[in-house]
Each structure stands twice: as C-alpha cells, then as structure tokens.
C-alpha atoms as a PDB file:
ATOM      1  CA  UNK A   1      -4.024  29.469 -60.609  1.00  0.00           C
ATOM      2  CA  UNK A   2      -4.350  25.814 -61.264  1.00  0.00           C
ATOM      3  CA  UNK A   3      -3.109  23.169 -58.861  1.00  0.00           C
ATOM      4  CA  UNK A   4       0.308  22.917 -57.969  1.00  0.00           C
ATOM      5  CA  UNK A   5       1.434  26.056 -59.715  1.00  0.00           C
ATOM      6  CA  UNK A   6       3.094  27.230 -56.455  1.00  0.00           C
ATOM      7  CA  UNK A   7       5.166  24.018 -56.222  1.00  0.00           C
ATOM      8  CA  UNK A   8       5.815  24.203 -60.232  1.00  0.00           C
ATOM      9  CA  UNK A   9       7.026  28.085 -59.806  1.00  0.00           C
ATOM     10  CA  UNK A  10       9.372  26.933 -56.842  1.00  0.00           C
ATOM     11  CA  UNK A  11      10.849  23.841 -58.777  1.00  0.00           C
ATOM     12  CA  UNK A  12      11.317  25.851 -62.022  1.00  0.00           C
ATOM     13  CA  UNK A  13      13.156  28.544 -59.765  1.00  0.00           C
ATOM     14  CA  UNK A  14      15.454  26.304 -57.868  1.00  0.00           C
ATOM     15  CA  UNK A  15      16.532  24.267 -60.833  1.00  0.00           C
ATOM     16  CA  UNK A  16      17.803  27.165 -62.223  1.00  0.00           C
ATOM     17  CA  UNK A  17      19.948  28.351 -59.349  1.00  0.00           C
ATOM     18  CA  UNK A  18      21.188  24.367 -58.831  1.00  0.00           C
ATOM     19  CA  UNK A  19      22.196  25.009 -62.356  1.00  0.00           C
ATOM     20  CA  UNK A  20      24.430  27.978 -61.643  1.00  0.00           C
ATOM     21  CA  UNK A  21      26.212  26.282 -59.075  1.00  0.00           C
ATOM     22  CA  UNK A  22      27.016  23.721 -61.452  1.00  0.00           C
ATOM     23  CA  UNK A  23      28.513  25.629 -64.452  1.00  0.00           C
ATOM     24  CA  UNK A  24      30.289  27.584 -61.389  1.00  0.00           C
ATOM     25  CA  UNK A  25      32.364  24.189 -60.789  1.00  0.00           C
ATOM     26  CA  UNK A  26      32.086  23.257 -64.387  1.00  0.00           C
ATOM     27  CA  UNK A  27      34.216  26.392 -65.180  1.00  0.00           C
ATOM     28  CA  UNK A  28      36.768  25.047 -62.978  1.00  0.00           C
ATOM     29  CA  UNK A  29      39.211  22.627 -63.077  1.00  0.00           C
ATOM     30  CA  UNK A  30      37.334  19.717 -60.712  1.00  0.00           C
ATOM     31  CA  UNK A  31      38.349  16.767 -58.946  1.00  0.00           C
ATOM     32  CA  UNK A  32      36.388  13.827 -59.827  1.00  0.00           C
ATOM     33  CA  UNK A  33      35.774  10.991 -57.157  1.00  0.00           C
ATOM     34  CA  UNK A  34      34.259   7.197 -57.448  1.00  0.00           C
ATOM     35  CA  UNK A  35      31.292   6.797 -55.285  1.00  0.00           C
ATOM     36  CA  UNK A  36      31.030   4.006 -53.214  1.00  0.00           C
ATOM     37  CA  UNK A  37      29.659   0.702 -54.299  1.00  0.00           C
ATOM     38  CA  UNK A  38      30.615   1.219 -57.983  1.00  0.00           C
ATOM     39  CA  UNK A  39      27.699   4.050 -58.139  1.00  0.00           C
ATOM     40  CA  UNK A  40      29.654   6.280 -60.640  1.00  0.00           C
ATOM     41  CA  UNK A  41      31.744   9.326 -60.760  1.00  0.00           C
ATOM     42  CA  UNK A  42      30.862  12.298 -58.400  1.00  0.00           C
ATOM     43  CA  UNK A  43      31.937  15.647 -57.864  1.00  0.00           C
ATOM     44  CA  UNK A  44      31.896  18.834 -56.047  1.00  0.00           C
ATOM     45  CA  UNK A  45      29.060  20.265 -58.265  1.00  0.00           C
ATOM     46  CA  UNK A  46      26.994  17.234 -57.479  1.00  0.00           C
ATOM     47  CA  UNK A  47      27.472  17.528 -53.497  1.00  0.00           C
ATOM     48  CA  UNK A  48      26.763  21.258 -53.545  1.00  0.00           C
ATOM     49  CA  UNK A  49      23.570  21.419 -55.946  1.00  0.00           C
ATOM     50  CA  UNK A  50      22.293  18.306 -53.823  1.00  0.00           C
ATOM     51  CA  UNK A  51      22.553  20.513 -50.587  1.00  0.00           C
ATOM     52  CA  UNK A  52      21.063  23.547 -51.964  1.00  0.00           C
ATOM     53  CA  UNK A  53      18.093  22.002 -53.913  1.00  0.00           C
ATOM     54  CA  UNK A  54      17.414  19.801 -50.841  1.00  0.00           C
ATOM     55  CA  UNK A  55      17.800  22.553 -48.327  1.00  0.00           C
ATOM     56  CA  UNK A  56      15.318  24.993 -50.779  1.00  0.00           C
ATOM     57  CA  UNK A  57      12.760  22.148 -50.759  1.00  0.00           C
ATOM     58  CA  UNK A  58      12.495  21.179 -47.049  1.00  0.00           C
ATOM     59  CA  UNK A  59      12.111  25.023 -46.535  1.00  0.00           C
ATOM     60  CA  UNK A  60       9.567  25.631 -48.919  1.00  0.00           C
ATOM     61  CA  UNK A  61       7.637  22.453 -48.144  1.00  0.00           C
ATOM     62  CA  UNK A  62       8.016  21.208 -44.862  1.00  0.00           C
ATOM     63  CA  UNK A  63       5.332  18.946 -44.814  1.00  0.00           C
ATOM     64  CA  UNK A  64       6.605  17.229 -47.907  1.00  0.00           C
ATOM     65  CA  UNK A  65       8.967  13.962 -47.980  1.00  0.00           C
ATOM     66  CA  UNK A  66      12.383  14.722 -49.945  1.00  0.00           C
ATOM     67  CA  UNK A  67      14.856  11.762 -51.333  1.00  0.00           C
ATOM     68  CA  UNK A  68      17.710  12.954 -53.026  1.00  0.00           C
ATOM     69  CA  UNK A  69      20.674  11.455 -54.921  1.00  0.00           C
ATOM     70  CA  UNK A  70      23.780  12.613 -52.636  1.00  0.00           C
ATOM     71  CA  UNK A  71      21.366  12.169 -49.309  1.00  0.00           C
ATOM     72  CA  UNK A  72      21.050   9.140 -46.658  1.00  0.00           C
ATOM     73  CA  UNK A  73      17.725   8.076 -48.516  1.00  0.00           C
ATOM     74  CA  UNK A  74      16.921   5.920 -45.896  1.00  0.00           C
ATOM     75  CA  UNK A  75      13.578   6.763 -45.298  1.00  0.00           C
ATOM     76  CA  UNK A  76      11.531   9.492 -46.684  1.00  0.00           C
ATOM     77  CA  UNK A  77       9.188   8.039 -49.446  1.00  0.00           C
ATOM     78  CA  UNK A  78       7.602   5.419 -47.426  1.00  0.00           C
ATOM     79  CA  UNK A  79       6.616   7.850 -44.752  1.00  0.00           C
ATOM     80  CA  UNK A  80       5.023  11.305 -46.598  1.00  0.00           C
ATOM     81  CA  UNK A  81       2.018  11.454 -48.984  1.00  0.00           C
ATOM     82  CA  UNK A  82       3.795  13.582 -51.565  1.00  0.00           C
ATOM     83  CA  UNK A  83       7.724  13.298 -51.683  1.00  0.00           C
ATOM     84  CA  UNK A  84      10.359  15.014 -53.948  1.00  0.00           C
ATOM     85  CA  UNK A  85      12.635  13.088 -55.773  1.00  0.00           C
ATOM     86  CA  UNK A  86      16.107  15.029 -56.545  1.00  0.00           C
ATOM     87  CA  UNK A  87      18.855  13.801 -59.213  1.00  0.00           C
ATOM     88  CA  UNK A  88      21.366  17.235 -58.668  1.00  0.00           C
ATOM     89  CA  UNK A  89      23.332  16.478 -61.795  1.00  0.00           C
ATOM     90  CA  UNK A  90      22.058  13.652 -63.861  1.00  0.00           C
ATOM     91  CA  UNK A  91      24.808  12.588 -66.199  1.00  0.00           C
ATOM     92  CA  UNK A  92      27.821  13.443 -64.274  1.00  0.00           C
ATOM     93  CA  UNK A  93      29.710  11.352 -66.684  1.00  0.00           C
ATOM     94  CA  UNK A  94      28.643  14.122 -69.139  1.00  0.00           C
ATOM     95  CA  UNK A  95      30.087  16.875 -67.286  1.00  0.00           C
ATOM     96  CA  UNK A  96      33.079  14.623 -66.170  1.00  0.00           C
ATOM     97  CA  UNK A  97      33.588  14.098 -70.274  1.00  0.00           C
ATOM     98  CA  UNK A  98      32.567  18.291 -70.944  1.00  0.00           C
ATOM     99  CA  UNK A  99      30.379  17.833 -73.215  1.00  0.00           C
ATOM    100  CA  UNK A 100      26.976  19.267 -71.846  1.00  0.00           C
ATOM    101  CA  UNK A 101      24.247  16.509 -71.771  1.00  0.00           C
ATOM    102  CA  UNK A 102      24.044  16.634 -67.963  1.00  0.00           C
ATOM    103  CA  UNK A 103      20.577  18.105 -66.175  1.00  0.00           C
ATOM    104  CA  UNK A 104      18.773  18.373 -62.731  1.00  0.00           C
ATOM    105  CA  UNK A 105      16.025  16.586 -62.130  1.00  0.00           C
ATOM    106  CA  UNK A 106      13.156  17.678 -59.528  1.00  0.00           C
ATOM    107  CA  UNK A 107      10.240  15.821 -59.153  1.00  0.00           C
ATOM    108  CA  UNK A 108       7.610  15.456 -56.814  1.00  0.00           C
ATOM    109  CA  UNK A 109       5.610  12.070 -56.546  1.00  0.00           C
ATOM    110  CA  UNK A 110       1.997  12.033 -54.699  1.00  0.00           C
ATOM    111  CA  UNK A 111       0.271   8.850 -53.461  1.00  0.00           C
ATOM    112  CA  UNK A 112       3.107   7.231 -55.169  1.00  0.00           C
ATOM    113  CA  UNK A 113       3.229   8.570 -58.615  1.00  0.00           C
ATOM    114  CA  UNK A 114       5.417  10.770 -60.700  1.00  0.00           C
ATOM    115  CA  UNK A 115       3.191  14.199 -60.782  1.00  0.00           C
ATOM    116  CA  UNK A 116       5.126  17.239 -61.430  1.00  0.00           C
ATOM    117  CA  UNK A 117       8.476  17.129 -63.264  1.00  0.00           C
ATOM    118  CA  UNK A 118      11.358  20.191 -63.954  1.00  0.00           C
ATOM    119  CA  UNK A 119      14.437  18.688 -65.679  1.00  0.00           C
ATOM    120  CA  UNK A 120      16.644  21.266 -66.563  1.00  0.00           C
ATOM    121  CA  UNK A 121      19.985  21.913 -68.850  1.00  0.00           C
ATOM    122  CA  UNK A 122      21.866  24.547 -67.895  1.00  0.00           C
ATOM    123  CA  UNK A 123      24.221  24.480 -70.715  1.00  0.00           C
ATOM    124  CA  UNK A 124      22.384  25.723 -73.334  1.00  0.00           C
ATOM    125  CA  UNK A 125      19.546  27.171 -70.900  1.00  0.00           C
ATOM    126  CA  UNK A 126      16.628  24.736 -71.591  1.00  0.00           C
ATOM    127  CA  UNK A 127      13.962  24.169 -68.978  1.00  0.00           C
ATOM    128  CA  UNK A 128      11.510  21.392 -69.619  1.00  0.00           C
ATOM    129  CA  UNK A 129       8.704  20.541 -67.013  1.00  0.00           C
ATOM    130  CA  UNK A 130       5.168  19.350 -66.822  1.00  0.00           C
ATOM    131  CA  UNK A 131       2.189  18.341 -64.689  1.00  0.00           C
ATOM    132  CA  UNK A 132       0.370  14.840 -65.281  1.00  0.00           C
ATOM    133  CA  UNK A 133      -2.630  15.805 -66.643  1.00  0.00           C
ATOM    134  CA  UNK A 134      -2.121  19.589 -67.286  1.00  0.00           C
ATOM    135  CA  UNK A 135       0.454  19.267 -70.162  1.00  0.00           C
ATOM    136  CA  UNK A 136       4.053  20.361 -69.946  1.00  0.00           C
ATOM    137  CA  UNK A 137       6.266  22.666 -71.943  1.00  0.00           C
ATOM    138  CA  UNK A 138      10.038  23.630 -72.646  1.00  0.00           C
ATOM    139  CA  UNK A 139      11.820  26.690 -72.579  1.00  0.00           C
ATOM    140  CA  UNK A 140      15.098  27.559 -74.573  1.00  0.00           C
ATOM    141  CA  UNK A 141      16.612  30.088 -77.018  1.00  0.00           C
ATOM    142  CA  UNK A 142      13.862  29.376 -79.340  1.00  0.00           C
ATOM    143  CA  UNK A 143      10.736  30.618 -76.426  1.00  0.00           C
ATOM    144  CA  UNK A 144       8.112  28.620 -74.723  1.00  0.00           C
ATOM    145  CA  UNK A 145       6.869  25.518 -76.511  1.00  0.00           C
ATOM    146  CA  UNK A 146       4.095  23.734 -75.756  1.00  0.00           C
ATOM    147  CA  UNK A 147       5.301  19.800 -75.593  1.00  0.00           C
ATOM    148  CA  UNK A 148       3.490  16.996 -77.109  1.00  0.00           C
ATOM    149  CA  UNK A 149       4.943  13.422 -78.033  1.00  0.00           C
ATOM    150  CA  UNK A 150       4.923  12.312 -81.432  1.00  0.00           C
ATOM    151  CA  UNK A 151       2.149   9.866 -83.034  1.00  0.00           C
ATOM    152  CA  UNK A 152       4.384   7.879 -84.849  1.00  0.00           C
ATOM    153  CA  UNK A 153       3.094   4.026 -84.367  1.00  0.00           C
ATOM    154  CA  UNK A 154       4.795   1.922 -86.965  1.00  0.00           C
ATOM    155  CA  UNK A 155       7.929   0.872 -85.204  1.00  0.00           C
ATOM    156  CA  UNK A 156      10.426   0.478 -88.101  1.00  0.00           C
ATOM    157  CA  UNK A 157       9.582   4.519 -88.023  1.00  0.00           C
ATOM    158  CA  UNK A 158      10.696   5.125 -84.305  1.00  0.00           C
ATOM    159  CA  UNK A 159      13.649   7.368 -83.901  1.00  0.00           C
ATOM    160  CA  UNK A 160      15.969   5.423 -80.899  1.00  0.00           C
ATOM    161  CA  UNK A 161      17.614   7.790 -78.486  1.00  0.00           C
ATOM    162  CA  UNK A 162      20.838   5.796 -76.819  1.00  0.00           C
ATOM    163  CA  UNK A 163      22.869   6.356 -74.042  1.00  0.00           C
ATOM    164  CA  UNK A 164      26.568   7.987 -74.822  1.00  0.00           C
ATOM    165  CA  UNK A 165      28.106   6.254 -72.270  1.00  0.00           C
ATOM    166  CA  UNK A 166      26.632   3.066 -72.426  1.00  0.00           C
ATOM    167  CA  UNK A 167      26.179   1.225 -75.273  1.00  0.00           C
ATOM    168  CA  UNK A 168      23.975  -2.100 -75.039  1.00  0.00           C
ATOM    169  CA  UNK A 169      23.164  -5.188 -76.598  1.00  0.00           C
ATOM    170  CA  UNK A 170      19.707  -5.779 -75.473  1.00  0.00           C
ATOM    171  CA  UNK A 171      18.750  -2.310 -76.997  1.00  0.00           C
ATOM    172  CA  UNK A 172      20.597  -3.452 -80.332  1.00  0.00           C
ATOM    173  CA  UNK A 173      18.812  -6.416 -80.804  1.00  0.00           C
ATOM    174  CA  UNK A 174      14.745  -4.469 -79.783  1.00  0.00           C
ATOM    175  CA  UNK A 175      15.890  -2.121 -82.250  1.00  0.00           C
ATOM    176  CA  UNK A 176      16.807  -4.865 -84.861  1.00  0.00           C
ATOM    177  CA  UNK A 177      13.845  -7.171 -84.029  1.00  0.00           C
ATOM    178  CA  UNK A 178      11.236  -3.781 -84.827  1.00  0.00           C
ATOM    179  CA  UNK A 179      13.532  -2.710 -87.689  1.00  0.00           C
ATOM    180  CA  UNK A 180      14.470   0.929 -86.241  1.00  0.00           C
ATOM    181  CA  UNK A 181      17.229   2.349 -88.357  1.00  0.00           C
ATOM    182  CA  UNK A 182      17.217   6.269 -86.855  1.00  0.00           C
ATOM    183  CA  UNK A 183      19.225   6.790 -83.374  1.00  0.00           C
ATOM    184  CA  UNK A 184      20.734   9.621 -81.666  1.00  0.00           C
ATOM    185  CA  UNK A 185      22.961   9.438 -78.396  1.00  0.00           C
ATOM    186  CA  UNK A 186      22.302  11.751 -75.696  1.00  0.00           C
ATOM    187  CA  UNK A 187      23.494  11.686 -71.975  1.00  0.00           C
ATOM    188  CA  UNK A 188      20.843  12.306 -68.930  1.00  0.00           C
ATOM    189  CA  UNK A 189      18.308  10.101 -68.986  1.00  0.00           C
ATOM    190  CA  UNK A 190      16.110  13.429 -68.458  1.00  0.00           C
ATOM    191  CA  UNK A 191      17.317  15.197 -72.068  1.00  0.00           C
ATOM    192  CA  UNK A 192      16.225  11.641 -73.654  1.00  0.00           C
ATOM    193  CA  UNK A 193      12.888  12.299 -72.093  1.00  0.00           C
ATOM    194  CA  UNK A 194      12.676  15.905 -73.344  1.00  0.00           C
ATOM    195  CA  UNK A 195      13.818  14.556 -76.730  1.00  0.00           C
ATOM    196  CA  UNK A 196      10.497  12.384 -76.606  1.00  0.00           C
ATOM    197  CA  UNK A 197       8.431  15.312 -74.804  1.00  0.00           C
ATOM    198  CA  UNK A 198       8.938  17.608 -77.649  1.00  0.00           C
ATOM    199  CA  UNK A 199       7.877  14.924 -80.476  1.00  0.00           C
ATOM    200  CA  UNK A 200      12.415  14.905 -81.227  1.00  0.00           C
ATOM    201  CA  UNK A 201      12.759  11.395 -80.647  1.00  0.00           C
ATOM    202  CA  UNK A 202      10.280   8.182 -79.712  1.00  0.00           C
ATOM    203  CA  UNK A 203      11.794   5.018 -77.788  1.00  0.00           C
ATOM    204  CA  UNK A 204      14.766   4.851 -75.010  1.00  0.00           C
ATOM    205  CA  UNK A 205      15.454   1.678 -73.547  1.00  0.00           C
ATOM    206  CA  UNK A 206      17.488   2.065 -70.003  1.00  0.00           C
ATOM    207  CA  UNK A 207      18.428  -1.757 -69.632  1.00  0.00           C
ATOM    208  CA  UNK A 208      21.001  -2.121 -66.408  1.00  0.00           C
ATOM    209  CA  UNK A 209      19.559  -1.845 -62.841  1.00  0.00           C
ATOM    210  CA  UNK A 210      21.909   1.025 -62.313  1.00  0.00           C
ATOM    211  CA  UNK A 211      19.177   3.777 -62.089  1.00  0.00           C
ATOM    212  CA  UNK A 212      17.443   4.990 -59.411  1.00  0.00           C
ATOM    213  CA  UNK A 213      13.996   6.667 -58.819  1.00  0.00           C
ATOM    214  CA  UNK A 214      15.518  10.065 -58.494  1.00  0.00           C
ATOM    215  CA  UNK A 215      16.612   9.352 -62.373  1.00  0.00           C
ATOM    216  CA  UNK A 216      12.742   9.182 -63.074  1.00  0.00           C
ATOM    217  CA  UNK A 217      10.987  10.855 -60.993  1.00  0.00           C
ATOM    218  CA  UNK A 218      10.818  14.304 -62.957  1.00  0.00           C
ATOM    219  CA  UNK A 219      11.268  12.821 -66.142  1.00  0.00           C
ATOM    220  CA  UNK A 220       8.514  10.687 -66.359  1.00  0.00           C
ATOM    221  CA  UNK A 221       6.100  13.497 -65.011  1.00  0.00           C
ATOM    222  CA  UNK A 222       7.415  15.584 -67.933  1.00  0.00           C
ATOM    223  CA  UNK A 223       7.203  12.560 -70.352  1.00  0.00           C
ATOM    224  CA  UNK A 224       3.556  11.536 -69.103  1.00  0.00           C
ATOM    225  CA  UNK A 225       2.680  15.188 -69.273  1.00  0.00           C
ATOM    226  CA  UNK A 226       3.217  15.248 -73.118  1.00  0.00           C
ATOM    227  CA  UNK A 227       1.494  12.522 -73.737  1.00  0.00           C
ATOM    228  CA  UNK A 228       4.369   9.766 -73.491  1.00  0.00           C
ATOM    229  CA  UNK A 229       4.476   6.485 -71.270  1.00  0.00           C
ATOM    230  CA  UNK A 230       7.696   5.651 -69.051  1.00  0.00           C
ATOM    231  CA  UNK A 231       7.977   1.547 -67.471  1.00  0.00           C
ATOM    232  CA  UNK A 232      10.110  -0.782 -66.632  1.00  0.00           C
ATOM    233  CA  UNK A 233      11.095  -3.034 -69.337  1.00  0.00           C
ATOM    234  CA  UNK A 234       8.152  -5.259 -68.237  1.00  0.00           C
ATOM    235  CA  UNK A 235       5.908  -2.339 -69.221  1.00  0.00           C
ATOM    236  CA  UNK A 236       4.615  -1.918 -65.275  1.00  0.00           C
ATOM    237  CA  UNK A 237       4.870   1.563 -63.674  1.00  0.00           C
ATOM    238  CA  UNK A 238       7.376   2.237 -60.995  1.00  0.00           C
ATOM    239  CA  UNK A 239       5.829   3.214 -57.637  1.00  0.00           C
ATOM    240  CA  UNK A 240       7.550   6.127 -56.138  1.00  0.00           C
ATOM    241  CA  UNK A 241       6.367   5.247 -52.409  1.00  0.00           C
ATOM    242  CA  UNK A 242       9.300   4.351 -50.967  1.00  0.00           C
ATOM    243  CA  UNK A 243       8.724  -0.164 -51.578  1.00  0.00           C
ATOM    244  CA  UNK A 244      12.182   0.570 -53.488  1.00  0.00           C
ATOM    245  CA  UNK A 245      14.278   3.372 -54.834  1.00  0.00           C
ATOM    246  CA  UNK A 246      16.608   0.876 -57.178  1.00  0.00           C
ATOM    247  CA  UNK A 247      15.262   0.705 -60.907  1.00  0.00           C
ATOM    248  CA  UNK A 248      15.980  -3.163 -60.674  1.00  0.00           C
ATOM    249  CA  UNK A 249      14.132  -4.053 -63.793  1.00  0.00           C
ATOM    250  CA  UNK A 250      15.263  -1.006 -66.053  1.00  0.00           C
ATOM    251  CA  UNK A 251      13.285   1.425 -68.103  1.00  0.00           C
ATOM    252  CA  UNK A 252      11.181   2.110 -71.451  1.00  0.00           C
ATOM    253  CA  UNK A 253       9.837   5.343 -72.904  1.00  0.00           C
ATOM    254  CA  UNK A 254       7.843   5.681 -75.532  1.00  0.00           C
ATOM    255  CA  UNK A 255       5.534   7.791 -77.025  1.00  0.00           C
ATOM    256  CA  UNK A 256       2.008   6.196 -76.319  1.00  0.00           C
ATOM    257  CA  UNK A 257       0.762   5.543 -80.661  1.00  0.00           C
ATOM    258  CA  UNK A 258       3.851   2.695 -80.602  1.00  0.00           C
ATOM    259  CA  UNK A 259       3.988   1.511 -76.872  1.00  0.00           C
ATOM    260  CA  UNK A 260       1.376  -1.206 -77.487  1.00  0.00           C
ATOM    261  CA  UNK A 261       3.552  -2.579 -80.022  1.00  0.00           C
ATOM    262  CA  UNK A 262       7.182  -2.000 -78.699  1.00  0.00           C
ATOM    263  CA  UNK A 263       6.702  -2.910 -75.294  1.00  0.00           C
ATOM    264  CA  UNK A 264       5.929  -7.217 -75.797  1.00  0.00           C
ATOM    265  CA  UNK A 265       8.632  -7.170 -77.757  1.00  0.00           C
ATOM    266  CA  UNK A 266      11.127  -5.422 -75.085  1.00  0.00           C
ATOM    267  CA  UNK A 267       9.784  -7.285 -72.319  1.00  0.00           C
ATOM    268  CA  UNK A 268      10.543 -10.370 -74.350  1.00  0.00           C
ATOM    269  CA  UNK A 269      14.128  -9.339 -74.876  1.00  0.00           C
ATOM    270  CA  UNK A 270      14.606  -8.764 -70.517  1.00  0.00           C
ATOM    271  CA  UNK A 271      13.588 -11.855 -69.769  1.00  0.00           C
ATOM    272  CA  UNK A 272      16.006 -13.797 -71.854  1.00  0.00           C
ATOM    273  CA  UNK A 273      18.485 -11.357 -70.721  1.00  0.00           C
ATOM    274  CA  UNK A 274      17.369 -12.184 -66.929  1.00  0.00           C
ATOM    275  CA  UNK A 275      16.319  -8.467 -66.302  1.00  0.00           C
ATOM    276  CA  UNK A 276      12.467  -9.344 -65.795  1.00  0.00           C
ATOM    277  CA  UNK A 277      11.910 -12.546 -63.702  1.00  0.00           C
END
C-alpha cells in the first residue's frame, strides 16, 4: 500500500456519492440563486454536496484542516499541516446552462502544496485523480487509463482549451502571439485539467482573479501527477497554506515540453493587462 492510498480510496469514494447528490437536483427543476459579492450562481446541489463532502472529510480525518467552497473559510489552511481543499460543483454555470461540464474537486494540500487530487464528472461517470509523484489515472466508459501529459513543445502545435463561459482577450492575443490555431471550450476548470492530464489538450489560461484555491487544489495535483505544470500567470506556484485563498494573479497549465516557452510570453501579456504587478 503506498502512501496516502487510504486518503486516495476515501476521496475517490466520496466524490462519487457528492456526485449523486448532484444529478439528484440536476434531475429536478432547481432554483438558481446569486451569491453574494458577485461570486456566481449557486444552487441547492452546491449547498448539499458541500455539506456532505465536508462532513465525510472531518470524519474520516479529524486531524486534517478542511476549506471548502460553500464554508466560512475563515481559517483552516493557515492552522493544519495537511488541509483539504473542496470545490462541490465546479462549473455551476455548467449545470445552471445543462450541459454537463461541471465536476467536484477534492484535494488535499500538505506543507502547503497541492498533493493528492480527485476531480470527478458525474455526467458521463469519469473519475480522474492523482498523487504528486506517484502518477495519476482516469476512469470512464472506456476503463482505467494511466494519465500522462503530452510532449508537444513547439507552441504553434499546442491545442488551447477555453472557458465556455468566459471568453477573453488576454488568452486571444497569447494564443495569437505563439500562433496556436487548435481550441476546444470546456467548463470546470478541473475537466480542462483532465483534458491536459490525459495528453487531450496542452495550454489553459484562467486570466480573471475570480478563482479560488478550492478551484486548484485537486486539479493541479492531478495535472502535476501526469506530468503537467499549473501557475499563476507569472509562472510562480500557488501556496495552499492559508497566506490567501483568492487566485489574484490567475492561472496557466501546461504540459511541462512547452511551459518554458509559453509561460514569458503569458506573463508578458498580465502585466500589460495589470494582472501581475
């Protein structure tokens, strides 16, 4: 049994039943409110996932820190050497709009850094996770697949994956600048990871300080897992140790062959756009 299988089983486990409660209220006809703050849409699915993940991880792990999404996230980072970061429903545009691309996120952080990841779709059934430094797979209709970014390094060759709901100008003009031609939308910023995980996609650029680390957390275990490398535009990892839970200066994926190459010219793009200061 290597290390943190127990916490990997557990994750994997309670993803899954978070994602029944969501298709539960996504086969209903659900009220839809605006979160203080101009923070987004949120619904019943999101409140009741939230309480169920966070209540299944404060059992199983009492010693553990958790921070979730719908929570008062007031303290817990700062104060516990390994914390879980919860997103219950990331994309609830998506399932606002019906369309799918929405996923939970679980991940757990230790001394500060994304470690174990479990993003998971529940429409269509696909289960990605992974463990920095142990690899990281994905689960759907097709099996189990082991995941491993792609090695494309030329950036004219990188396939974009954009937001569906929000469409930017900073990510038009990196794409024009390294002449990438191929993009596909896609809604949670976790399925863009997966898309880069298994070798589908290469770059995302998130460029508003509208994310949070509970966004991240998992995704960039799963991403870093498969080989991949996840920053903020400035190409500097995000601490998850409580200094800050806003993604004030946005995020980049990549897979790692281009990264040395994309990431000047993105950070070069925030500044003028007064992201990176």
């Amino acid at each position: 049994m290597h290390p943190l299988e127990t916490e990997l089983d557990i994750a994997r486990r309670v993803a899954r039943q978070a994602g029944a409660i969501l298709l539960e209220v996504y086969a209903t006809p659900f009220a839809v409110h605006d979160k203080a703050g101009g923070m987004g849409p949120v619904t019943e699915a999101d409140e009741r996932a939230n309480a169920f993940i966070v209540e299944a991880l404060r059992d199983a792990f009492p010693s553990d820190g958790v921070v979730a999404e719908e929570s008062d996230n007031t303290s817990g980072a700062s104060r516990f050497e390994r914390c879980w970061f919860v997103d219950p429903m990331d994309g609830t545009q998506e399932f606002v709009n019906r369309n799918g691309e929405f996923a939970i996120h679980i991940g757990l952080a230790i001394a500060g850094k994304a470690t174990l990841g479990v993003v998971y779709r529940p429409v269509g059934d696909t289960l990605y996770w992974g463990v920095v430094g142990q690899g990281g797979f994905v689960e759907d209709a097709k099996g189990r697949r082991a995941l491993r970014v792609s090695d494309t390094a030329e950036p004219s060759a990188l396939r974009l994956v954009v937001s569906r709901s929000h469409r930017s100008r900073l990510t038009d003009a990196v794409a024009q600048r390294l002449g990438i031609t191929h993009e596909q939308a896609c809604g949670s910023v976790g399925l863009k990871c997966g898309l880069l995980a298994e070798a589908a996609c290469d770059l995302y650029l998130h460029v508003s300080d509208k994310s949070y680390r509970w966004d991240n957390c998992a995704p960039e275990a799963v991403l870093r897992a498969a080989g991949g490398i996840l920053t903020d535009l400035g190409g500097t990892p995000y601490a998850y140790d409580g200094s800050e839970l806003q993604n004030r200066r946005g995020l980049l994926a990549c897979n790692a062959a281009a990264f040395e190459r994309v990431a000047p010219v993105v950070a070069g793009f925030a500044r003028e756009a007064g992201i990176l200061r």
